[in-house]
N, C-alpha and C. Protein backbone atom coordinates (compact mmCIF):
# COMPACT_ATOMS: atom_id res chain seq x y z
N UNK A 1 -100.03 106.49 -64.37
CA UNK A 1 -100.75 105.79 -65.42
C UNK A 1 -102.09 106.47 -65.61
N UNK A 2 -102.48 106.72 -66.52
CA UNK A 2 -103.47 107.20 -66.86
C UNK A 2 -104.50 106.43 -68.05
N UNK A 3 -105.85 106.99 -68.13
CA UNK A 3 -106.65 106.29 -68.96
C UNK A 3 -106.88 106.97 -70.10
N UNK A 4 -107.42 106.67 -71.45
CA UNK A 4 -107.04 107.50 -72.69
C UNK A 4 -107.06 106.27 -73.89
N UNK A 5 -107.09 107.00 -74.77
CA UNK A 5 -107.33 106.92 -76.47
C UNK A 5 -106.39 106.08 -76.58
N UNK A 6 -106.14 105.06 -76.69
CA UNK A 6 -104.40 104.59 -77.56
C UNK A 6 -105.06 104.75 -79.34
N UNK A 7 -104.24 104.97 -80.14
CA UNK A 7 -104.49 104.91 -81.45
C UNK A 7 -103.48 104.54 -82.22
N UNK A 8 -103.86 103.33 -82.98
CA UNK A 8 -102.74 103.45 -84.24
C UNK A 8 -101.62 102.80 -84.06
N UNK A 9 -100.89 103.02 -82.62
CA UNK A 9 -99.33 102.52 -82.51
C UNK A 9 -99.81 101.83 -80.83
N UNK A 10 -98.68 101.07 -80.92
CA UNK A 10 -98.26 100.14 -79.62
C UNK A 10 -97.76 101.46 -78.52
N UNK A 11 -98.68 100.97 -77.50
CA UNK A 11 -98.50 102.34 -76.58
C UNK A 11 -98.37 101.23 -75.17
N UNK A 12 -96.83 102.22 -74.27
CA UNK A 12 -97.07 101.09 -73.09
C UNK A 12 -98.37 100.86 -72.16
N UNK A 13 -98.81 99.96 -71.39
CA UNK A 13 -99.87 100.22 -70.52
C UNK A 13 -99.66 100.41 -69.58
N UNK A 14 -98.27 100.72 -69.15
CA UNK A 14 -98.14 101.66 -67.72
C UNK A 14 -98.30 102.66 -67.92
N UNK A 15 -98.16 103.69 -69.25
CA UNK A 15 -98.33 104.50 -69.34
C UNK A 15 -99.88 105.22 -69.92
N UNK A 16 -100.39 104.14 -70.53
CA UNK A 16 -101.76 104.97 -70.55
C UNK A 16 -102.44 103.59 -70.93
N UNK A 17 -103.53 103.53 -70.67
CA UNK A 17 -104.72 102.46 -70.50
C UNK A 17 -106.04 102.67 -71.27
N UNK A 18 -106.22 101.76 -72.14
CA UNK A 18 -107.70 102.01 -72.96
C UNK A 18 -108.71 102.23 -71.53
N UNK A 19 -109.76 103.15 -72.31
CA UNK A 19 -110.61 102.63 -71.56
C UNK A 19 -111.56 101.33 -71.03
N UNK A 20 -111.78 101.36 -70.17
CA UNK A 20 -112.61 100.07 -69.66
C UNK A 20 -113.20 99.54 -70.68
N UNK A 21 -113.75 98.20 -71.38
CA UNK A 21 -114.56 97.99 -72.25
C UNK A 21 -114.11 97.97 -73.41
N UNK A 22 -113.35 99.04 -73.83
CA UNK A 22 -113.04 98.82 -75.49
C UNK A 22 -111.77 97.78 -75.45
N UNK A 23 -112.34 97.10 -76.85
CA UNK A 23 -111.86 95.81 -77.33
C UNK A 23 -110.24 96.75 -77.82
N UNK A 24 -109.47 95.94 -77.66
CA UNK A 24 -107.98 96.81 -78.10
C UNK A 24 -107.31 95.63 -78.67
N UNK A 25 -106.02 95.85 -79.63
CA UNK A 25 -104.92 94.86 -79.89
C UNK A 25 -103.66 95.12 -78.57
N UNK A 26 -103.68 93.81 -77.83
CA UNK A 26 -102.35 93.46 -76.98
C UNK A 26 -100.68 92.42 -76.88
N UNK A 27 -100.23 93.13 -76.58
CA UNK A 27 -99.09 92.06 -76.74
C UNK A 27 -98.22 92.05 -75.22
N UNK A 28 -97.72 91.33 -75.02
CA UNK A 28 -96.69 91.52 -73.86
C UNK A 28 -95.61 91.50 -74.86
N UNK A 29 -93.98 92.48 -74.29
CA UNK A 29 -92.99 92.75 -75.52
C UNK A 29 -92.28 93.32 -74.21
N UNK A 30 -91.32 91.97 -73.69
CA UNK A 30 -90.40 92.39 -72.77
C UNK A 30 -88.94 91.70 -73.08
N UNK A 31 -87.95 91.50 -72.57
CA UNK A 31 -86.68 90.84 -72.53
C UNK A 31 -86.80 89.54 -73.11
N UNK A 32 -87.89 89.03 -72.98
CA UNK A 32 -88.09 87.67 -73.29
C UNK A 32 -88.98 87.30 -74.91
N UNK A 33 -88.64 88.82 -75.58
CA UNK A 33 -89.38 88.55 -76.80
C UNK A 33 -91.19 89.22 -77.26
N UNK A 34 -91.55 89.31 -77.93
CA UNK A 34 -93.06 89.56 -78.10
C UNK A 34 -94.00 88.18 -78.45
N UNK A 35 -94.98 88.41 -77.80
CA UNK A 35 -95.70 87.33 -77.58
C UNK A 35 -97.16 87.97 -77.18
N UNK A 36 -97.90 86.81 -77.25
CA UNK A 36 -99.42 86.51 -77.17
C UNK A 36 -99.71 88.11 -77.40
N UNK A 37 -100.11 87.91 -78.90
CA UNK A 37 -100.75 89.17 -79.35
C UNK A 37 -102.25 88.75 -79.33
N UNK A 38 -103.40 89.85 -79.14
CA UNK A 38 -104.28 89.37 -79.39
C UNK A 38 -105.35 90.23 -78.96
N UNK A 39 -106.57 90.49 -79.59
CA UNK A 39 -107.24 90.95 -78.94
C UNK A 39 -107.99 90.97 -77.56
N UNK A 40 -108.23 92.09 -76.76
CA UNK A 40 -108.50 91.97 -75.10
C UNK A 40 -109.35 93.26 -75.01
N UNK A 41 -110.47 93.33 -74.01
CA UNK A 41 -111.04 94.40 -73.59
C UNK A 41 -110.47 94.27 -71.82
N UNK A 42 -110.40 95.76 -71.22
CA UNK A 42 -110.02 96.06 -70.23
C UNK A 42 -111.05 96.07 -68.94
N UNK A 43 -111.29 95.64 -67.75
CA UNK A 43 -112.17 95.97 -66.97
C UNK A 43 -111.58 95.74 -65.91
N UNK A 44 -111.33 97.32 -65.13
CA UNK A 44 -110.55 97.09 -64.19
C UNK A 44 -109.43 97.12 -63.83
N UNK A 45 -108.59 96.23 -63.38
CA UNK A 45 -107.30 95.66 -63.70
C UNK A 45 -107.14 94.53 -64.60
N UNK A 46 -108.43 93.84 -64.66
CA UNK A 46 -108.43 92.30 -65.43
C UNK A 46 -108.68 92.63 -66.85
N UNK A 47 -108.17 91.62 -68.02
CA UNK A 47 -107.92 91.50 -69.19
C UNK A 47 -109.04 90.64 -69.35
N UNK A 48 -110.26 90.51 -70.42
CA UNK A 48 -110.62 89.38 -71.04
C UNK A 48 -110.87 89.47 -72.38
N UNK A 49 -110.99 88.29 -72.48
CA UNK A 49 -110.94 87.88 -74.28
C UNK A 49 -112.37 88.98 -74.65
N UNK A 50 -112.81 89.35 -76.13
CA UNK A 50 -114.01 90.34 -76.50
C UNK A 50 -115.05 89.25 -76.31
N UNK A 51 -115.10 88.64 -75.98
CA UNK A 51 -116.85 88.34 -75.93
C UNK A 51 -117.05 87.95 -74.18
N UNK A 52 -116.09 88.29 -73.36
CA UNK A 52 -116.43 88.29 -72.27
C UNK A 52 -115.98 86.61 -71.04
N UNK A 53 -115.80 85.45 -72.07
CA UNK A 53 -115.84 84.52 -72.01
C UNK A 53 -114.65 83.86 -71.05
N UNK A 54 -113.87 84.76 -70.92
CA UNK A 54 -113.04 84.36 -69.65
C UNK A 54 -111.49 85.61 -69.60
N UNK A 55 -110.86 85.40 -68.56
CA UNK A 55 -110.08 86.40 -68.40
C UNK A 55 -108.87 85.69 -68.25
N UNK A 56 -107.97 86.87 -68.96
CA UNK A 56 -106.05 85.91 -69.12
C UNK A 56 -105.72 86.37 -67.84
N UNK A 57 -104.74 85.02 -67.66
CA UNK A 57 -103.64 85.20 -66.37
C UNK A 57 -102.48 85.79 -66.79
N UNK A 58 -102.75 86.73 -67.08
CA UNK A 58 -101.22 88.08 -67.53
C UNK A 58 -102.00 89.62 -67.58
N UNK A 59 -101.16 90.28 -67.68
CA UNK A 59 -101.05 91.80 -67.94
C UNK A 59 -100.47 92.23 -68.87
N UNK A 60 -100.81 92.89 -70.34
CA UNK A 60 -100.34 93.33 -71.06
C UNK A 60 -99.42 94.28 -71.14
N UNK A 61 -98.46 94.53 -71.79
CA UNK A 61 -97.80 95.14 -71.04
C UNK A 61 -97.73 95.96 -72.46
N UNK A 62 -98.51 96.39 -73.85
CA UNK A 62 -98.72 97.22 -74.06
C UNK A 62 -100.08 96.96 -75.12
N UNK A 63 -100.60 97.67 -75.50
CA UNK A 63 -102.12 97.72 -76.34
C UNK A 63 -102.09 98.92 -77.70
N UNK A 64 -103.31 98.46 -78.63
CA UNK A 64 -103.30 99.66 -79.44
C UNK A 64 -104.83 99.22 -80.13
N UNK A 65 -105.22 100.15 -80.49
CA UNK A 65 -106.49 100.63 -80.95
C UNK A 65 -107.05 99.42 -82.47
N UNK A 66 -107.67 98.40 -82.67
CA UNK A 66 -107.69 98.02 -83.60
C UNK A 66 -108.33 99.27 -85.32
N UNK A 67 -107.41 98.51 -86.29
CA UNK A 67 -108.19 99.30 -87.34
C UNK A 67 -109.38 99.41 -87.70
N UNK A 68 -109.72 100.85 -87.97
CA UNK A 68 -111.27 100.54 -88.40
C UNK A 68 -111.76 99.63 -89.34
């Protein structure tokens, strides 16, 4: 796993990870359907909402770059 640019398209996050801090679009999109899309900044391993205000009990399981 590595850290890096996502842009544009739904990219997995095992396979590459916004950087720390930037606000990204997330979804989890497994066997069980796509769900809780939404915006998230990364710190760490932990997910929280953009203004800092608390952190989800999940892992995205992929992200992408919001539009300019």
């Amino acid at each position: 796993m590595s850290n890096g640019t996502i842009s544009g398209q739904w990219v997995e996050c095992g396979k590459l990870l916004p950087p720390d801090g930037q606000v990204v679009m997330t979804k989890i999109d497994d066997a069980n359907g796509c769900r809780n899309e939404q915006e998230l900044k990364r710190s760490g391993r932990l997910w929280f909402l953009p203004d800092d205000s608390m952190y989800v009990y999940y892992t995205p399981t992929h992200g992408m770059t919001r539009s300019a």
